[in-house]
C-alpha atoms as a PDB file:
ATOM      1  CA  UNK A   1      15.810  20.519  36.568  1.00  0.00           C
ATOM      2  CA  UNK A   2      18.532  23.086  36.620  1.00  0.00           C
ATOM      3  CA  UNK A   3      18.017  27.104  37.851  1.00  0.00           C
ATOM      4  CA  UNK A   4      18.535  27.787  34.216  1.00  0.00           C
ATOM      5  CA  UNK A   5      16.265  25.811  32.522  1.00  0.00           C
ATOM      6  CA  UNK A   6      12.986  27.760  33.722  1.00  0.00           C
ATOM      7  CA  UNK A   7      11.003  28.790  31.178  1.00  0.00           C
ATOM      8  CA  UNK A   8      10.878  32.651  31.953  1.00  0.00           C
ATOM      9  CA  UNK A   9      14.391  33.284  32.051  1.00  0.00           C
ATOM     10  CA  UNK A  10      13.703  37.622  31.407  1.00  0.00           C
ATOM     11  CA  UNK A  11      13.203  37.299  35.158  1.00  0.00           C
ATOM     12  CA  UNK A  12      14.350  35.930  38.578  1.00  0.00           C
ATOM     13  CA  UNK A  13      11.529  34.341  40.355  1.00  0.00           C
ATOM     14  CA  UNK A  14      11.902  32.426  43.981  1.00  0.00           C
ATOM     15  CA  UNK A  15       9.749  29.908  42.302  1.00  0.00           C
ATOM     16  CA  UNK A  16      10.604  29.310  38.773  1.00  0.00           C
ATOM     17  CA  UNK A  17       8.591  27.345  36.239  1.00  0.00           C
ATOM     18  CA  UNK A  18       9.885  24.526  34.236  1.00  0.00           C
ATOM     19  CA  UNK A  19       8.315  22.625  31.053  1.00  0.00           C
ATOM     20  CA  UNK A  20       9.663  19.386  30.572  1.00  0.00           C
ATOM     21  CA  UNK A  21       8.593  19.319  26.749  1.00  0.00           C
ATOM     22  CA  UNK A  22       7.569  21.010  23.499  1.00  0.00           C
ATOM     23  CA  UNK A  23       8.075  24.903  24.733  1.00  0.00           C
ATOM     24  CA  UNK A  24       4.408  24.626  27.377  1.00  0.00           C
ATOM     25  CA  UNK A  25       2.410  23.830  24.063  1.00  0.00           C
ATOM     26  CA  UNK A  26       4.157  26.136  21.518  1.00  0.00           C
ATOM     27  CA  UNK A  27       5.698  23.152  19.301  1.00  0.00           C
ATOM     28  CA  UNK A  28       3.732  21.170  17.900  1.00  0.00           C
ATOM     29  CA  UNK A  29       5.424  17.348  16.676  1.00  0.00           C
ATOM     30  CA  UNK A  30       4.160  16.038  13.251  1.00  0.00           C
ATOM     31  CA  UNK A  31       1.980  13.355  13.585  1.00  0.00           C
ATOM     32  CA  UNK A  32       1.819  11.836   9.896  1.00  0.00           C
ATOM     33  CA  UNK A  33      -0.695   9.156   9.296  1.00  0.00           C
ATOM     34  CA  UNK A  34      -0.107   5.392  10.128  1.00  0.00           C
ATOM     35  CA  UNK A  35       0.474   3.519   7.180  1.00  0.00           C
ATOM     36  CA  UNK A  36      -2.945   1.221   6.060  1.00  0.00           C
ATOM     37  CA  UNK A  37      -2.131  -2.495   7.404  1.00  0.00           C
ATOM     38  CA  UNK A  38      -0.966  -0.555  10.908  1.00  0.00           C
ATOM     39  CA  UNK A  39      -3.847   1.809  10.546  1.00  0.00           C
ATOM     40  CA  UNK A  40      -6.608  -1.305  10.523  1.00  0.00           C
ATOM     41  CA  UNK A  41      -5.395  -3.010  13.368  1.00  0.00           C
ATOM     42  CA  UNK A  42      -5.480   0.199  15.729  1.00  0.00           C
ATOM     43  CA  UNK A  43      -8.754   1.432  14.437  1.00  0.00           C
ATOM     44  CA  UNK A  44     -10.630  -1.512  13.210  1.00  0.00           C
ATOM     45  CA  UNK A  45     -12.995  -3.258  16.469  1.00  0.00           C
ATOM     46  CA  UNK A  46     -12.667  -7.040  14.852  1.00  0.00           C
ATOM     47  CA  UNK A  47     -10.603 -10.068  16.450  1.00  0.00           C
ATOM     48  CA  UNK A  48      -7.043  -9.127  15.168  1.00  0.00           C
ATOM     49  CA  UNK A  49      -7.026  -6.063  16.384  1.00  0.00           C
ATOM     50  CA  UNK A  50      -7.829  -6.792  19.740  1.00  0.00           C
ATOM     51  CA  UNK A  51      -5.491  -9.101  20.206  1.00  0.00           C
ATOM     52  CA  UNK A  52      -2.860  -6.774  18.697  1.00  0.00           C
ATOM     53  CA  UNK A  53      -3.762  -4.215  20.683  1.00  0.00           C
ATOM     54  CA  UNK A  54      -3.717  -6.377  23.423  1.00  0.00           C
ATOM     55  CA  UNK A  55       0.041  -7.907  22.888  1.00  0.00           C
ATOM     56  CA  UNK A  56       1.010  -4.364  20.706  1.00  0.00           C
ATOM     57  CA  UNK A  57       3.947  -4.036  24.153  1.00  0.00           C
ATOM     58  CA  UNK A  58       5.055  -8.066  23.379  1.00  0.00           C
ATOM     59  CA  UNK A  59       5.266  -6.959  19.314  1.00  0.00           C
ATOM     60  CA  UNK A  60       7.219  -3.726  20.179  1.00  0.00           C
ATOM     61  CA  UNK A  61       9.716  -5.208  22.474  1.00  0.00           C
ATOM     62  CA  UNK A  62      10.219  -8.350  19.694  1.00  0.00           C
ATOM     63  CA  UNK A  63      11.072  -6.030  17.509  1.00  0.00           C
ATOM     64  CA  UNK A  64      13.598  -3.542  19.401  1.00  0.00           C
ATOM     65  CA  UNK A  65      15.658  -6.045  20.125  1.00  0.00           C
ATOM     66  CA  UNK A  66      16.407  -7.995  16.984  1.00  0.00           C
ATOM     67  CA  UNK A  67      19.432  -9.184  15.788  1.00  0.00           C
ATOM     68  CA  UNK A  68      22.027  -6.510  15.321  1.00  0.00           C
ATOM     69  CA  UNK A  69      24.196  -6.452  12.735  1.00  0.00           C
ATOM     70  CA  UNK A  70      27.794  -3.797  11.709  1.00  0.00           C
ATOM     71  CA  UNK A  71      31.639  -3.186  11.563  1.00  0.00           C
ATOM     72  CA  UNK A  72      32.463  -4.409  15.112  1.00  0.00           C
ATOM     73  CA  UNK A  73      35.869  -2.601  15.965  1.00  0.00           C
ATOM     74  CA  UNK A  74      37.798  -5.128  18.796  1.00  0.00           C
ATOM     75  CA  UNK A  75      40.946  -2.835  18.447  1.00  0.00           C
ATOM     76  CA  UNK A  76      39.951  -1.425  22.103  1.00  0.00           C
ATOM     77  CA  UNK A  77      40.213  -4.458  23.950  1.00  0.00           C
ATOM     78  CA  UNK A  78      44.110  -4.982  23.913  1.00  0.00           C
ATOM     79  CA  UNK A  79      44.629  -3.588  27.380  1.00  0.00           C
ATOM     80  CA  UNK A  80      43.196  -5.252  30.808  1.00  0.00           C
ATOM     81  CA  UNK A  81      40.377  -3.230  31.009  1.00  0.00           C
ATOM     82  CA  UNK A  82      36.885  -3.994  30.874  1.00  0.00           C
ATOM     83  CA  UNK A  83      35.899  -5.206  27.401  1.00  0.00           C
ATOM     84  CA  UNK A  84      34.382  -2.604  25.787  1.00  0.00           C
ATOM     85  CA  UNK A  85      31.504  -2.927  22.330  1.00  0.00           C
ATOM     86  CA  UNK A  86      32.490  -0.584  19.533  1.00  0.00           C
ATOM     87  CA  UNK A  87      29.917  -0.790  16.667  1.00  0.00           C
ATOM     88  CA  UNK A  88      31.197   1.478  13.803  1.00  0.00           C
ATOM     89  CA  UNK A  89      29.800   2.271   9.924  1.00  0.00           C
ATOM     90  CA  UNK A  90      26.394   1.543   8.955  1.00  0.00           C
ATOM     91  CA  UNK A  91      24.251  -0.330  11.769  1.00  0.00           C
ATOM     92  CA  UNK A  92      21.478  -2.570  10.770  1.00  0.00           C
ATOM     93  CA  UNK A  93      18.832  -4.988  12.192  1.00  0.00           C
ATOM     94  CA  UNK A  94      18.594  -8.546  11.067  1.00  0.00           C
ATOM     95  CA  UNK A  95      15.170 -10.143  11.556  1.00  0.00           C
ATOM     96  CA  UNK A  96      13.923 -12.856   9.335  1.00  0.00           C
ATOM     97  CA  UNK A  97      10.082 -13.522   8.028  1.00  0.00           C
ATOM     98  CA  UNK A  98       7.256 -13.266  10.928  1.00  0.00           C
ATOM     99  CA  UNK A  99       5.879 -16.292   9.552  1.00  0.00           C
ATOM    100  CA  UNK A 100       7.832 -19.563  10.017  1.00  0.00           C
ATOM    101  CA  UNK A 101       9.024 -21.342   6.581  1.00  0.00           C
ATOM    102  CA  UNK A 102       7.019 -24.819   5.421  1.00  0.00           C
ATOM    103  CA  UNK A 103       7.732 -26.823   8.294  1.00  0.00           C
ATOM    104  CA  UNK A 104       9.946 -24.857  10.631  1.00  0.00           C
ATOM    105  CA  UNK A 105       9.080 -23.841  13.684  1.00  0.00           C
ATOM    106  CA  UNK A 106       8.166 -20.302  14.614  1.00  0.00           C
ATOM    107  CA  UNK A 107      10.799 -18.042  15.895  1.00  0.00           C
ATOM    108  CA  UNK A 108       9.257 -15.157  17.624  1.00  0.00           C
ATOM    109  CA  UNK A 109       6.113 -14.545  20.153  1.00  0.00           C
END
């Protein structure tokens, strides 16, 4: 951290303190309630929660990386530098149904 990101800046001390977050306690970050279905598989102690809290980092990383969708702009790569990804406008995820239709076969983990 920088000289001027101690947290008592009214004086100059040899050995300044820092807080990395939330003002040393003085914020305090909304925690609103977790929606029902989400709430029952964190706080329920039966077989599908287990094994979603169990695999909850395999579900979490599914679902940050899905499908991407947007206004690609390729008007920066006229030149010979490297190619560069311009995603412009309104961004959006594309991610089918968790469950597989009538006899496909299932897509994700």
């Amino acid at each position: 951290m920088w000289y001027g990101e101690r947290t008592h800046k009214d004086y100059k001390p040899t050995v300044p303190g820092f807080s990395m977050c939330c003002k040393e306690g003085r914020i305090k970050i909304a925690n609103p309630p977790l929606p029902e279905p989400l709430a029952d598989l964190y706080y329920s102690d039966d077989r599908r929660s287990k094994y979603f809290l169990e695999n909850i980092r395999s579900f979490n990383s599914m679902f940050s990386f899905t499908s991407m969708g947007g206004r690609i702009d390729t008007s920066m790569n006229d030149g010979n530098g490297p190619p560069t990804f311009v995603l412009n406008g309104k961004n959006y995820h594309q991610i089918g149904s968790l469950l597989p239709m009538e006899g496909k076969d299932p897509k994700f983990a």
